[in-house]
Each structure stands twice: as structure tokens, then as C-alpha cells.
PDBML (XML) file of the C-alpha atoms, coordinates in Angstrom:
<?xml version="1.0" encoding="UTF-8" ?>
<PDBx:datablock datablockName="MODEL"
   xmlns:PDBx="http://pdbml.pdb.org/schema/pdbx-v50.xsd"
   xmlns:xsi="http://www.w3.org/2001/XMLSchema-instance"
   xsi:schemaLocation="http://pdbml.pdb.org/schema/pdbx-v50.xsd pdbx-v50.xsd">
   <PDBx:atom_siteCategory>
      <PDBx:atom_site id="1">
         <PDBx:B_iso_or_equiv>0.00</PDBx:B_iso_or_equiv>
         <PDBx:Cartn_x>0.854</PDBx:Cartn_x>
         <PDBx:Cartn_y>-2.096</PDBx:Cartn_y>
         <PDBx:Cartn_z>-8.514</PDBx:Cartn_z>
         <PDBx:auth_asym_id>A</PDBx:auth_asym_id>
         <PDBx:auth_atom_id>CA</PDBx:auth_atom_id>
         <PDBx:auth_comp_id>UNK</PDBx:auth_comp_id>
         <PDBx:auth_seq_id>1</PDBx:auth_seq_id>
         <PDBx:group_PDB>ATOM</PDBx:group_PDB>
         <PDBx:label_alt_id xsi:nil="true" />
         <PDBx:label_asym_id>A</PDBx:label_asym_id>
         <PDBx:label_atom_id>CA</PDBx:label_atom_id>
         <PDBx:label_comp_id>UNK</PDBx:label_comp_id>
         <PDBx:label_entity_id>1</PDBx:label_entity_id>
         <PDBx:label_seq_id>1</PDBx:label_seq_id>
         <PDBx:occupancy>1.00</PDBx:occupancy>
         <PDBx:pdbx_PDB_model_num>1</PDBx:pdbx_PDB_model_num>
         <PDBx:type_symbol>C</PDBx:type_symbol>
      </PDBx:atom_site>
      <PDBx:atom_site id="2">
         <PDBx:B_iso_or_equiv>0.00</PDBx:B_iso_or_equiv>
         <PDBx:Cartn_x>3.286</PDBx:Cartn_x>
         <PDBx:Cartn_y>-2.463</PDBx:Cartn_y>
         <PDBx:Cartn_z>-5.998</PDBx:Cartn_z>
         <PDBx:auth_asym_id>A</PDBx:auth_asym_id>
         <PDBx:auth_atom_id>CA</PDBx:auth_atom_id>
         <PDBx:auth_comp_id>UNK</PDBx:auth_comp_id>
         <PDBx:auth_seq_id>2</PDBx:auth_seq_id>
         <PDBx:group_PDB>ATOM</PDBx:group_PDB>
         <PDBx:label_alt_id xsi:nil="true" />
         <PDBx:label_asym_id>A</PDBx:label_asym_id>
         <PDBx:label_atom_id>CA</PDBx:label_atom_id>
         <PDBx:label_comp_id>UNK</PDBx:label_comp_id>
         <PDBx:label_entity_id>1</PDBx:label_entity_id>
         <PDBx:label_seq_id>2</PDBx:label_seq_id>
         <PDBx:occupancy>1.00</PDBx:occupancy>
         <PDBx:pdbx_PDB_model_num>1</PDBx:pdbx_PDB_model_num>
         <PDBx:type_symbol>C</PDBx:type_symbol>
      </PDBx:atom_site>
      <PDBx:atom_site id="3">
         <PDBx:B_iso_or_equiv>0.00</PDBx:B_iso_or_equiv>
         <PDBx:Cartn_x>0.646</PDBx:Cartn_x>
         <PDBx:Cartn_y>-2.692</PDBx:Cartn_y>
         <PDBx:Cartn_z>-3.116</PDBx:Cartn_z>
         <PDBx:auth_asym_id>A</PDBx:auth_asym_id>
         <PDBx:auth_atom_id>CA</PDBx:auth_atom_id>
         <PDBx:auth_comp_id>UNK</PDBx:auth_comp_id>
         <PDBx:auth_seq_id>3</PDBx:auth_seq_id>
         <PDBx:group_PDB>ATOM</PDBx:group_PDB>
         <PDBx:label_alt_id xsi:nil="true" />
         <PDBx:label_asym_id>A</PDBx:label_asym_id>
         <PDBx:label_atom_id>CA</PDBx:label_atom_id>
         <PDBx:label_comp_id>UNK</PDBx:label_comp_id>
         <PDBx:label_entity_id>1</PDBx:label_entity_id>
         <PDBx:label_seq_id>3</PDBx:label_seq_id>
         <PDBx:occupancy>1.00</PDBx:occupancy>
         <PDBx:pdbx_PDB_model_num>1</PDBx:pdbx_PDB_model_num>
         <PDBx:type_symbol>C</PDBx:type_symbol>
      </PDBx:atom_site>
      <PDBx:atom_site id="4">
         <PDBx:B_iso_or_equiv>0.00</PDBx:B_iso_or_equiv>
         <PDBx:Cartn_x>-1.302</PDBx:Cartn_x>
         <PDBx:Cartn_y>-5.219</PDBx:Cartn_y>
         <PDBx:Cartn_z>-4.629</PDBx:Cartn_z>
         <PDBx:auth_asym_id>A</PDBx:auth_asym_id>
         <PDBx:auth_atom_id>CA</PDBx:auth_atom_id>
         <PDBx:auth_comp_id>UNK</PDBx:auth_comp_id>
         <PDBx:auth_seq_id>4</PDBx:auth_seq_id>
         <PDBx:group_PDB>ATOM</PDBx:group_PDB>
         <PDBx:label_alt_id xsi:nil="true" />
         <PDBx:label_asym_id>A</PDBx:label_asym_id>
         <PDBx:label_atom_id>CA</PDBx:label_atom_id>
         <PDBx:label_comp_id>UNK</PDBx:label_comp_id>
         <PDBx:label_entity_id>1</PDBx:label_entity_id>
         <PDBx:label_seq_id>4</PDBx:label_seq_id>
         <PDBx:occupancy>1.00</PDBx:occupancy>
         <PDBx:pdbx_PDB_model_num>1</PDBx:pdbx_PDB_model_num>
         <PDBx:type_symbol>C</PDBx:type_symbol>
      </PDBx:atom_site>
      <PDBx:atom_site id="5">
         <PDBx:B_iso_or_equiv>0.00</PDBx:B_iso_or_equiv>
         <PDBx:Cartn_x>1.572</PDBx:Cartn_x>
         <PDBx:Cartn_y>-7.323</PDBx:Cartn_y>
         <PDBx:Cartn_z>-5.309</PDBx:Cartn_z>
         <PDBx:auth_asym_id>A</PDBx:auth_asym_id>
         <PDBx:auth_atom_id>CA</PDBx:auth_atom_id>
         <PDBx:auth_comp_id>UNK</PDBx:auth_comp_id>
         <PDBx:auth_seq_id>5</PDBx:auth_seq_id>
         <PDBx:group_PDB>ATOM</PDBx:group_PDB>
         <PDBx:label_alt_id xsi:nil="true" />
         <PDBx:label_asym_id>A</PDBx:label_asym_id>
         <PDBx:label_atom_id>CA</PDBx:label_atom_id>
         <PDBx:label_comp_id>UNK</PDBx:label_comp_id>
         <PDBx:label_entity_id>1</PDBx:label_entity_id>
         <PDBx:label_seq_id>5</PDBx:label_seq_id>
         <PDBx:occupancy>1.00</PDBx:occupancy>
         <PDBx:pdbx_PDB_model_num>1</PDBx:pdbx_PDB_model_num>
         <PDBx:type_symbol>C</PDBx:type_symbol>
      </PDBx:atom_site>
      <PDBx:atom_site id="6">
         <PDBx:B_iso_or_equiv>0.00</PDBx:B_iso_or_equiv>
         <PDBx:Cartn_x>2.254</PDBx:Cartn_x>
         <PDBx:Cartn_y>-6.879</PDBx:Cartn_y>
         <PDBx:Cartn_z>-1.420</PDBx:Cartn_z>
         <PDBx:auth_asym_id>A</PDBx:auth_asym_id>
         <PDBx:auth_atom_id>CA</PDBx:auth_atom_id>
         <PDBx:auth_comp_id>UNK</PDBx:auth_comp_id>
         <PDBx:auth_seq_id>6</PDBx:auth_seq_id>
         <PDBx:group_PDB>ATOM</PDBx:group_PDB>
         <PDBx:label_alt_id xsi:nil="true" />
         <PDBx:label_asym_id>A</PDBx:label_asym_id>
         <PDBx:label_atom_id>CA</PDBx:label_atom_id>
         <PDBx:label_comp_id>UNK</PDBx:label_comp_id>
         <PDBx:label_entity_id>1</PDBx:label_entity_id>
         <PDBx:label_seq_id>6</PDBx:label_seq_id>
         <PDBx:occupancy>1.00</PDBx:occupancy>
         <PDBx:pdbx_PDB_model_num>1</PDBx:pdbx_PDB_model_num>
         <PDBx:type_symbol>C</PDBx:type_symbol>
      </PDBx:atom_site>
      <PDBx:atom_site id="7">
         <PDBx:B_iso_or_equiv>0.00</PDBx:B_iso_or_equiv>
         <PDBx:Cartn_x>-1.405</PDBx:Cartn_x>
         <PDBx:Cartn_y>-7.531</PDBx:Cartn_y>
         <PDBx:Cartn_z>-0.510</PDBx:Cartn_z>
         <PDBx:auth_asym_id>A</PDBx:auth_asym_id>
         <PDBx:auth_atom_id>CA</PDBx:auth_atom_id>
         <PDBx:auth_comp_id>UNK</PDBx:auth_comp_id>
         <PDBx:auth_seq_id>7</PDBx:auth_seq_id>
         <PDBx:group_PDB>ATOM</PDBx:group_PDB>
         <PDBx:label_alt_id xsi:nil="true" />
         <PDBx:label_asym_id>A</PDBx:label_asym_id>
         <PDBx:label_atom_id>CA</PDBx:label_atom_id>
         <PDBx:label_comp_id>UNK</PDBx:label_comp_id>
         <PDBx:label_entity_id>1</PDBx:label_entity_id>
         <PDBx:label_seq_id>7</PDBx:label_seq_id>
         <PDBx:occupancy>1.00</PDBx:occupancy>
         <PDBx:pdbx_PDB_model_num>1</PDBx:pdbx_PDB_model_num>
         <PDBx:type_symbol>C</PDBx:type_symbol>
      </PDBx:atom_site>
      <PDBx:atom_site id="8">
         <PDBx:B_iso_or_equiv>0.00</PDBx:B_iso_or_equiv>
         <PDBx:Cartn_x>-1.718</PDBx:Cartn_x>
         <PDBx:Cartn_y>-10.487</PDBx:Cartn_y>
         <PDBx:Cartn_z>-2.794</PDBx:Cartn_z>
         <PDBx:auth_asym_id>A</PDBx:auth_asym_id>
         <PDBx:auth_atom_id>CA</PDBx:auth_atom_id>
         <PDBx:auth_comp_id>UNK</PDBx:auth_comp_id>
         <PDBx:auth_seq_id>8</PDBx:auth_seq_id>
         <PDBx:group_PDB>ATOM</PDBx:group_PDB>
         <PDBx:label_alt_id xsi:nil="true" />
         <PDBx:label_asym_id>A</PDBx:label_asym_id>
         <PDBx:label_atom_id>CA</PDBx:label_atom_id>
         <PDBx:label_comp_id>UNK</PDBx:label_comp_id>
         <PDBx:label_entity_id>1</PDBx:label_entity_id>
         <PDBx:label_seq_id>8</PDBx:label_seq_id>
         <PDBx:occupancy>1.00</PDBx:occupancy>
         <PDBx:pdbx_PDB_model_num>1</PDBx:pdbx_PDB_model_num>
         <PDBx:type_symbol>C</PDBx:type_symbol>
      </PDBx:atom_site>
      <PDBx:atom_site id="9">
         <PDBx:B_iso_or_equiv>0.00</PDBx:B_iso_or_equiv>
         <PDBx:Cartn_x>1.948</PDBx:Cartn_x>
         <PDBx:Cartn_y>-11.852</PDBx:Cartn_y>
         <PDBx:Cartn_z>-1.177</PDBx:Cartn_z>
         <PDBx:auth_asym_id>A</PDBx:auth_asym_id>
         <PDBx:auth_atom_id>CA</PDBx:auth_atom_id>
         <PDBx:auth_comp_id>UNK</PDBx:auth_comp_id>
         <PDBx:auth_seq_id>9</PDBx:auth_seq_id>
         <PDBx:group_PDB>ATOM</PDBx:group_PDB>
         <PDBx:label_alt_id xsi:nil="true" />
         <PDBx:label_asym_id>A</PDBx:label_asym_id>
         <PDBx:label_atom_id>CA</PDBx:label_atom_id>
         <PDBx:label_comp_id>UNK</PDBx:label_comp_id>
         <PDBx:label_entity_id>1</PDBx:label_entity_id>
         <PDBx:label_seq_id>9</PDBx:label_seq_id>
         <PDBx:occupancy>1.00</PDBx:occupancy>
         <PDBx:pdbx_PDB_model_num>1</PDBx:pdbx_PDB_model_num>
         <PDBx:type_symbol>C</PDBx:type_symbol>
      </PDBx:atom_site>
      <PDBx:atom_site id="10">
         <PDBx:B_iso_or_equiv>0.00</PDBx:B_iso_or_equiv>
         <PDBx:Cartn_x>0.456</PDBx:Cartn_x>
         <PDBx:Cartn_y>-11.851</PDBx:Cartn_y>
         <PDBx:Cartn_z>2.190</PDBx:Cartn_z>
         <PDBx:auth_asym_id>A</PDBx:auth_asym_id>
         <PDBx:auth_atom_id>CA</PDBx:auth_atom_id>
         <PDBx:auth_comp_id>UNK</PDBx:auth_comp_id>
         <PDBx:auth_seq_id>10</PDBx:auth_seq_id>
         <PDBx:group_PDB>ATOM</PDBx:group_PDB>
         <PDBx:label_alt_id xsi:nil="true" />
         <PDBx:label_asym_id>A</PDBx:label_asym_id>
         <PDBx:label_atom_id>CA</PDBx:label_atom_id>
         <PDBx:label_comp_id>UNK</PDBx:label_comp_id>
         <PDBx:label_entity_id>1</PDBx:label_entity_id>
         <PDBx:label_seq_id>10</PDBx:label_seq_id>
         <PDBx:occupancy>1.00</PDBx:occupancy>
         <PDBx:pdbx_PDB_model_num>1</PDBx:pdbx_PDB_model_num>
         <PDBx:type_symbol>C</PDBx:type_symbol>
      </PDBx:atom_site>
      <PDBx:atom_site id="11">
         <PDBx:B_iso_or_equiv>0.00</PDBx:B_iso_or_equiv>
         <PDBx:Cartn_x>-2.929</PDBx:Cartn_x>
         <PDBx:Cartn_y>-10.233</PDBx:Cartn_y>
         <PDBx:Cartn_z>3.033</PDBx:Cartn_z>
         <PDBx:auth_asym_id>A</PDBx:auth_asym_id>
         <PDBx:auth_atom_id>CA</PDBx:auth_atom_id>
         <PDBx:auth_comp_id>UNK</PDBx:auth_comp_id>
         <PDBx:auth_seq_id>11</PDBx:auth_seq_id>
         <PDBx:group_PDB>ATOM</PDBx:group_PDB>
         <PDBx:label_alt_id xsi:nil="true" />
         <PDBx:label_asym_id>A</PDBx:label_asym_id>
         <PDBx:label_atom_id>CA</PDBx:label_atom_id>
         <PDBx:label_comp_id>UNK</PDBx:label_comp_id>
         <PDBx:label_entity_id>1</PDBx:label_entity_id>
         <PDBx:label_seq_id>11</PDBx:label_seq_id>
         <PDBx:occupancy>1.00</PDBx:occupancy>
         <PDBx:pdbx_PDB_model_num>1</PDBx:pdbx_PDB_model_num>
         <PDBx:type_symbol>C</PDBx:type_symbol>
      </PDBx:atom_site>
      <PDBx:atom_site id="12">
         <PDBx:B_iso_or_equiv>0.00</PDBx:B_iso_or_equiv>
         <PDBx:Cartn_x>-1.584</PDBx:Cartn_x>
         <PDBx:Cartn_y>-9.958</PDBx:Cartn_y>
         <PDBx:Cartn_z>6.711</PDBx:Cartn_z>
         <PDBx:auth_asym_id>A</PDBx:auth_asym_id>
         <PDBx:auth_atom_id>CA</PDBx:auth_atom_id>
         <PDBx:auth_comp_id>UNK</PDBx:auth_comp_id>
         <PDBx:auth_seq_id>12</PDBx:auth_seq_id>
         <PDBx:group_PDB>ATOM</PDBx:group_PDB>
         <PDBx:label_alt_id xsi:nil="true" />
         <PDBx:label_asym_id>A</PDBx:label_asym_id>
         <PDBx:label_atom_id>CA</PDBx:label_atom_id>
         <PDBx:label_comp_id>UNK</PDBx:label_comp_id>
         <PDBx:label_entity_id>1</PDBx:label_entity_id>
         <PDBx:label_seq_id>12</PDBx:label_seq_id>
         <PDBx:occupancy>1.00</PDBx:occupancy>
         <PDBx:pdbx_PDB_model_num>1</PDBx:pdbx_PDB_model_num>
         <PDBx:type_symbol>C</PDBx:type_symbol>
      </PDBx:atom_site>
      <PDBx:atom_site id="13">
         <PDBx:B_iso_or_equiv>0.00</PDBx:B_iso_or_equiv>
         <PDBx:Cartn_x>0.182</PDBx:Cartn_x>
         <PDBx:Cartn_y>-7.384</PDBx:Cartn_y>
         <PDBx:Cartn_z>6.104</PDBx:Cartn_z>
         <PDBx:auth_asym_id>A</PDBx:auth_asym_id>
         <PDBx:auth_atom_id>CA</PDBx:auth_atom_id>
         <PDBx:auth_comp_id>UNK</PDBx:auth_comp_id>
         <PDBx:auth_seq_id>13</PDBx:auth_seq_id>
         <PDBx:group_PDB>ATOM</PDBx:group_PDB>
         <PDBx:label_alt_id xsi:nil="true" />
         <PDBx:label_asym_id>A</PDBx:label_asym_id>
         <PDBx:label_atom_id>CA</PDBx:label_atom_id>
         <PDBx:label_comp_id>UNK</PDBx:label_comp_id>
         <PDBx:label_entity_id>1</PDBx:label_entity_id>
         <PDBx:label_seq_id>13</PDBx:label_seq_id>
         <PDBx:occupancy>1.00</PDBx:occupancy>
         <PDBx:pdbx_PDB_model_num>1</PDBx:pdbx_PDB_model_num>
         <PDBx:type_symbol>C</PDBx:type_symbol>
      </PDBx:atom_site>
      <PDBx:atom_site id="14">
         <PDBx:B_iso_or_equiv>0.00</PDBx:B_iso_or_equiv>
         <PDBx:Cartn_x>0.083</PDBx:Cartn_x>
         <PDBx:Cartn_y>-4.286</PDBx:Cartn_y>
         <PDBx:Cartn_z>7.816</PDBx:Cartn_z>
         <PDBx:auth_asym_id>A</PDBx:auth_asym_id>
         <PDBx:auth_atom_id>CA</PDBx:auth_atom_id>
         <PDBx:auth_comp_id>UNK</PDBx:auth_comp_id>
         <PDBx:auth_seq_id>14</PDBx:auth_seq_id>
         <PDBx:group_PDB>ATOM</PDBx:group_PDB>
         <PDBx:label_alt_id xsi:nil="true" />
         <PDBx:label_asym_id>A</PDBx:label_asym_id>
         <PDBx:label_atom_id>CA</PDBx:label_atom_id>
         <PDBx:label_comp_id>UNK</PDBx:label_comp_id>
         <PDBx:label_entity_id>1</PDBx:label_entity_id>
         <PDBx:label_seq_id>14</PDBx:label_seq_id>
         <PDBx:occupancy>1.00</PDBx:occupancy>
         <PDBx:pdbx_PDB_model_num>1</PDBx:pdbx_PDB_model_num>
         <PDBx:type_symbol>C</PDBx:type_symbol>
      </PDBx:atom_site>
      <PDBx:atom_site id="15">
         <PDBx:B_iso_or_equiv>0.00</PDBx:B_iso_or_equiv>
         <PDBx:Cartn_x>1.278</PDBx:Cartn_x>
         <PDBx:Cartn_y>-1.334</PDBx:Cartn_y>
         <PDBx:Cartn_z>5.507</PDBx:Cartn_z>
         <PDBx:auth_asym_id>A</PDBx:auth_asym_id>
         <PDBx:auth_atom_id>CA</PDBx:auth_atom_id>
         <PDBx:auth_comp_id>UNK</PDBx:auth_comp_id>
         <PDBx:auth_seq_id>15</PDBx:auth_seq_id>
         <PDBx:group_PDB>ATOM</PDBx:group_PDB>
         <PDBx:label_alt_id xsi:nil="true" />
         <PDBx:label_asym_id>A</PDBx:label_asym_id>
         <PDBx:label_atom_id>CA</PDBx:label_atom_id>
         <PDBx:label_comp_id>UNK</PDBx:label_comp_id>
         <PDBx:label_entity_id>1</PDBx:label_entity_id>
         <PDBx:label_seq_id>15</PDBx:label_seq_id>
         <PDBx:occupancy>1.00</PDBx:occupancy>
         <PDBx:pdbx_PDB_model_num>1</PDBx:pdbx_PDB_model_num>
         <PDBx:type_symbol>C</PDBx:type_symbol>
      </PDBx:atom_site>
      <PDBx:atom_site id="16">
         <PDBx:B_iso_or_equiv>0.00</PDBx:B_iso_or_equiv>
         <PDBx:Cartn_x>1.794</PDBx:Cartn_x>
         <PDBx:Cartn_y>2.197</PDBx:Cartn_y>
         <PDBx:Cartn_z>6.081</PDBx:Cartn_z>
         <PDBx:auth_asym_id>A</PDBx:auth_asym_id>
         <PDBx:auth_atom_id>CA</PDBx:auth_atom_id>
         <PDBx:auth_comp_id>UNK</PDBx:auth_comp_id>
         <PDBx:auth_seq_id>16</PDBx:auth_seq_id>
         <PDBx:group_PDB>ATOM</PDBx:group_PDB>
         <PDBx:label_alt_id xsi:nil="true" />
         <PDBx:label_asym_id>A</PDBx:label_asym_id>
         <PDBx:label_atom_id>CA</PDBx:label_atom_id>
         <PDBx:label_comp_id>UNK</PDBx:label_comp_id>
         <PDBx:label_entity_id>1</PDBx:label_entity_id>
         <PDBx:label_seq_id>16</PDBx:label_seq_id>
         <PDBx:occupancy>1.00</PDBx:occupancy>
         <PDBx:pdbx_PDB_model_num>1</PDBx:pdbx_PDB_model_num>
         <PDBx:type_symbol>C</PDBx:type_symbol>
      </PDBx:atom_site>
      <PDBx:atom_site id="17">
         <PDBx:B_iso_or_equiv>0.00</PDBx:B_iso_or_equiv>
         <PDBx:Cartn_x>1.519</PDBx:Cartn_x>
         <PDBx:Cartn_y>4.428</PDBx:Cartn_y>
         <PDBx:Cartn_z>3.305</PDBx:Cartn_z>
         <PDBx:auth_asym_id>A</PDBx:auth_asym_id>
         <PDBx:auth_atom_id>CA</PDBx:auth_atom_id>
         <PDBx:auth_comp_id>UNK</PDBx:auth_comp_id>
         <PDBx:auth_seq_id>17</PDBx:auth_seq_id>
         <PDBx:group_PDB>ATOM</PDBx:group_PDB>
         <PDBx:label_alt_id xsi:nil="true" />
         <PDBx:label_asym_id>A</PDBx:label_asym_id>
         <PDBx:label_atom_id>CA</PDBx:label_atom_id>
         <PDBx:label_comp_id>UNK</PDBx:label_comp_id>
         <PDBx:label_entity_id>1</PDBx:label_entity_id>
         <PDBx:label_seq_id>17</PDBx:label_seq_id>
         <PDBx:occupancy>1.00</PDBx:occupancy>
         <PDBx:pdbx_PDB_model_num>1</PDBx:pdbx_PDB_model_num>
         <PDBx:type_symbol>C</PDBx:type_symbol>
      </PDBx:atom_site>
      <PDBx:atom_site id="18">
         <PDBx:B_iso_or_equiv>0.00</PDBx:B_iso_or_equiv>
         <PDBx:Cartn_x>3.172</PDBx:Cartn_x>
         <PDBx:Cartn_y>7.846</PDBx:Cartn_y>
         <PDBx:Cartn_z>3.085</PDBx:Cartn_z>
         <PDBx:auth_asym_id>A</PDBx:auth_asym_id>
         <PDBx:auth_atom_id>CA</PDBx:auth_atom_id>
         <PDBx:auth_comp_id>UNK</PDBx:auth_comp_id>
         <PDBx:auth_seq_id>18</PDBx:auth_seq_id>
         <PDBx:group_PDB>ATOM</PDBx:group_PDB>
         <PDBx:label_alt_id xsi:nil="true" />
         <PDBx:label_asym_id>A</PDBx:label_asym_id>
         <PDBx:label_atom_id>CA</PDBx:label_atom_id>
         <PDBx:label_comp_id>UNK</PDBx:label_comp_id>
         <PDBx:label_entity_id>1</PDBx:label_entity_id>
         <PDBx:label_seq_id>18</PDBx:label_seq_id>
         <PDBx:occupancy>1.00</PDBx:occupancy>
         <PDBx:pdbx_PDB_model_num>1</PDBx:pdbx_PDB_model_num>
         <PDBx:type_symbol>C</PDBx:type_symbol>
      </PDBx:atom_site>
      <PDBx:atom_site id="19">
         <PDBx:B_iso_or_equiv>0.00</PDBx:B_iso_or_equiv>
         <PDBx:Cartn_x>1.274</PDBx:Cartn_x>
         <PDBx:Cartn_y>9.927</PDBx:Cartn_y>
         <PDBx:Cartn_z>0.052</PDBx:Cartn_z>
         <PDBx:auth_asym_id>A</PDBx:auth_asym_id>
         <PDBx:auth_atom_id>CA</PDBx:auth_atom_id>
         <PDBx:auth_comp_id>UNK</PDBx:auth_comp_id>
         <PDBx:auth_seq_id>19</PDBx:auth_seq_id>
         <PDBx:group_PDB>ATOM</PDBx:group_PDB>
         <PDBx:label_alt_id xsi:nil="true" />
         <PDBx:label_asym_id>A</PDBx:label_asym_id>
         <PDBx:label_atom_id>CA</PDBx:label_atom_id>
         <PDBx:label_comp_id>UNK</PDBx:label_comp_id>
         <PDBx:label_entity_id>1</PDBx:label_entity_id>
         <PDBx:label_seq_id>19</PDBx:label_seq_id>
         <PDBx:occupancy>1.00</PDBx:occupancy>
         <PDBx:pdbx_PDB_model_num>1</PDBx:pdbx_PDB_model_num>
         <PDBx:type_symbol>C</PDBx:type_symbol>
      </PDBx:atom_site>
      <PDBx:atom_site id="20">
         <PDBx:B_iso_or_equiv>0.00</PDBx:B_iso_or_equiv>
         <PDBx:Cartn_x>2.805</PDBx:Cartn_x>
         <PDBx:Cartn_y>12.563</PDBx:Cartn_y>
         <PDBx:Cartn_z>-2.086</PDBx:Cartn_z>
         <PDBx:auth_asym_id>A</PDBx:auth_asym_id>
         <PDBx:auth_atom_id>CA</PDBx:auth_atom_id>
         <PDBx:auth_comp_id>UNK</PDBx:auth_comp_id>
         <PDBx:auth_seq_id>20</PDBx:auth_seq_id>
         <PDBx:group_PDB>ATOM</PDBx:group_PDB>
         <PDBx:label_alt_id xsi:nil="true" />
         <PDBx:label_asym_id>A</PDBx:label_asym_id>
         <PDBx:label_atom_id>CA</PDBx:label_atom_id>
         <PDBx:label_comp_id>UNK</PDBx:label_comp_id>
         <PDBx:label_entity_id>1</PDBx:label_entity_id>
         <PDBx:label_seq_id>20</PDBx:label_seq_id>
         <PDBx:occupancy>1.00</PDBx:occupancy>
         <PDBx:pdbx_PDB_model_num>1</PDBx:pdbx_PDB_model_num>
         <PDBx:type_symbol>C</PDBx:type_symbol>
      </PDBx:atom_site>
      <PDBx:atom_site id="21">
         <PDBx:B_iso_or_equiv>0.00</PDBx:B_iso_or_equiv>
         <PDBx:Cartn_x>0.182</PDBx:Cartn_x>
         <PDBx:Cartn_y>15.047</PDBx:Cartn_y>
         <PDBx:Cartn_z>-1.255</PDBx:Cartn_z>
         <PDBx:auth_asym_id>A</PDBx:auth_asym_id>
         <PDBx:auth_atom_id>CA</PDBx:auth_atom_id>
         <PDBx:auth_comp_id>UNK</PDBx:auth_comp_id>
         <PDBx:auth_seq_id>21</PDBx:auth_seq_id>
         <PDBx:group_PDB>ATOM</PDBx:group_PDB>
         <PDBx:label_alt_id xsi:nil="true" />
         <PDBx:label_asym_id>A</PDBx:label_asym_id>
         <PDBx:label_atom_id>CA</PDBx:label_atom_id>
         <PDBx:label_comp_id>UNK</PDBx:label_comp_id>
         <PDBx:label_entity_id>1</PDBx:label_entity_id>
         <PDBx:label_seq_id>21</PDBx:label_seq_id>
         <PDBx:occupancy>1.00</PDBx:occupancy>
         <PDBx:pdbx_PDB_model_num>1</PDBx:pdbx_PDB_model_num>
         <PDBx:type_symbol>C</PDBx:type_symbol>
      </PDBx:atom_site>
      <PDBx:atom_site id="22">
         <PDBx:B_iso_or_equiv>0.00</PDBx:B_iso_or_equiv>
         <PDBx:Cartn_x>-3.342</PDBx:Cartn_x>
         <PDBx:Cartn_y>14.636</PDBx:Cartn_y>
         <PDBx:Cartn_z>0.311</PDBx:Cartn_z>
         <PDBx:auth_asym_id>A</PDBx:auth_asym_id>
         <PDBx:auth_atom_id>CA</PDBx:auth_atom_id>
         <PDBx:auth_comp_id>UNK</PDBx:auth_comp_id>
         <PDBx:auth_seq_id>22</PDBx:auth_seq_id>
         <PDBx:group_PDB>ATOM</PDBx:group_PDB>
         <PDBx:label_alt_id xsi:nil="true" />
         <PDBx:label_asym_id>A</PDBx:label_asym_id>
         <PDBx:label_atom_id>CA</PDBx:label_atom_id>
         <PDBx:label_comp_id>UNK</PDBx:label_comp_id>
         <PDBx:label_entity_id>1</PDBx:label_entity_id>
         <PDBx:label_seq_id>22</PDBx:label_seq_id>
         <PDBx:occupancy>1.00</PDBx:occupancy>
         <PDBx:pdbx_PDB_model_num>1</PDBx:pdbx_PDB_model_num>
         <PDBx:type_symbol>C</PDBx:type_symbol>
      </PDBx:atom_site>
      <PDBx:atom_site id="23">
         <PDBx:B_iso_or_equiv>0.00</PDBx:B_iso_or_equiv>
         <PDBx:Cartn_x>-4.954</PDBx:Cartn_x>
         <PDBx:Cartn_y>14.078</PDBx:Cartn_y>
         <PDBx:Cartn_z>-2.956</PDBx:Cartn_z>
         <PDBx:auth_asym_id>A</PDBx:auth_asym_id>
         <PDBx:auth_atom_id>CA</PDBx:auth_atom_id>
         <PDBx:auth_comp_id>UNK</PDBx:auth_comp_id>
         <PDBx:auth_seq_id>23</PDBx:auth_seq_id>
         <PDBx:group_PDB>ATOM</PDBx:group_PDB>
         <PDBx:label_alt_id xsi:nil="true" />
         <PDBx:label_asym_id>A</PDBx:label_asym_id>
         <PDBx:label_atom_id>CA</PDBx:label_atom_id>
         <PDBx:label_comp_id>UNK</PDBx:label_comp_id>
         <PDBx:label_entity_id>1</PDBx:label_entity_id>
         <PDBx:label_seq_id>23</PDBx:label_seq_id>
         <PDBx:occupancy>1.00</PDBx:occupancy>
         <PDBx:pdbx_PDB_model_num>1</PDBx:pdbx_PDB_model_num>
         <PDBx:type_symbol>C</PDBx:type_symbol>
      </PDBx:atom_site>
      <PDBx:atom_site id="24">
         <PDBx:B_iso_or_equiv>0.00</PDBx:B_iso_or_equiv>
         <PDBx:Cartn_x>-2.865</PDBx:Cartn_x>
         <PDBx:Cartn_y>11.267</PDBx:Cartn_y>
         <PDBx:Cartn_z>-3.840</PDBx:Cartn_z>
         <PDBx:auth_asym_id>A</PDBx:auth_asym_id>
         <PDBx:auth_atom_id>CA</PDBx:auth_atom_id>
         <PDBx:auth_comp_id>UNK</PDBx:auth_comp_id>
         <PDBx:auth_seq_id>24</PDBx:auth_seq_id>
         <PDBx:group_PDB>ATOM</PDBx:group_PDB>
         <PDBx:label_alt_id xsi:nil="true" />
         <PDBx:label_asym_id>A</PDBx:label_asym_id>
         <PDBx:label_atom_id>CA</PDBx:label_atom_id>
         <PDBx:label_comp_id>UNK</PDBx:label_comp_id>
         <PDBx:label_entity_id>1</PDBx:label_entity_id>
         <PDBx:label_seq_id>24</PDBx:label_seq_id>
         <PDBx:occupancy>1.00</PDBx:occupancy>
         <PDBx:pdbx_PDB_model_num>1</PDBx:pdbx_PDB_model_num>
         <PDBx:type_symbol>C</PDBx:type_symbol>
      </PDBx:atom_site>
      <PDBx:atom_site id="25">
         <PDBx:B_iso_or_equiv>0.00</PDBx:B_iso_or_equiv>
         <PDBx:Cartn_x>-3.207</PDBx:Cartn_x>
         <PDBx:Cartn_y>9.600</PDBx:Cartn_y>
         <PDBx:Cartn_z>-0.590</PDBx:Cartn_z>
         <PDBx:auth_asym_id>A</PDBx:auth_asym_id>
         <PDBx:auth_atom_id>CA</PDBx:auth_atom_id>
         <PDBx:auth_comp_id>UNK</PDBx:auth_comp_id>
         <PDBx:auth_seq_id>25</PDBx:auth_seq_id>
         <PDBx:group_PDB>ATOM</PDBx:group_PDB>
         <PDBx:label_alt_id xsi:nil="true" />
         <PDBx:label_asym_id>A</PDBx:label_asym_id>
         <PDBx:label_atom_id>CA</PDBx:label_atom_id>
         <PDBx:label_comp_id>UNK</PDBx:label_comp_id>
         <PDBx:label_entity_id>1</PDBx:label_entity_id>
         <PDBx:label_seq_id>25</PDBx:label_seq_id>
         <PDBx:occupancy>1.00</PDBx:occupancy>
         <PDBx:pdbx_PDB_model_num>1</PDBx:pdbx_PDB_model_num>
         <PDBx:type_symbol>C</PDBx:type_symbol>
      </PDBx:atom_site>
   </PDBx:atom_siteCategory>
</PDBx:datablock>
């Protein structure tokens, strides 16, 4: 939820996710 709220906010954004584990990323 709180990376589509980003997304939607600016769709130029550049985001780097660090996962819990590999299956959640």
C-alpha cells in the first residue's frame, strides 16, 4: 500500500526496495 501511494504521488520515482527475504521481494 505504501508503494502505490508513492507511485501514484509521483510515477517518477525511482524506489529501491529492500525485501524481508527473497520470497517476499
Amino acid at each position: 500500500n505504501k508503494l502505490e501511494y508513492l507511485l501514484r504521488e509521483d510515477p517518477g520515482r525511482r524506489i529501491l526496495y529492500f525485501g524481508t527475504t527473497v520470497q517476499q521481494s
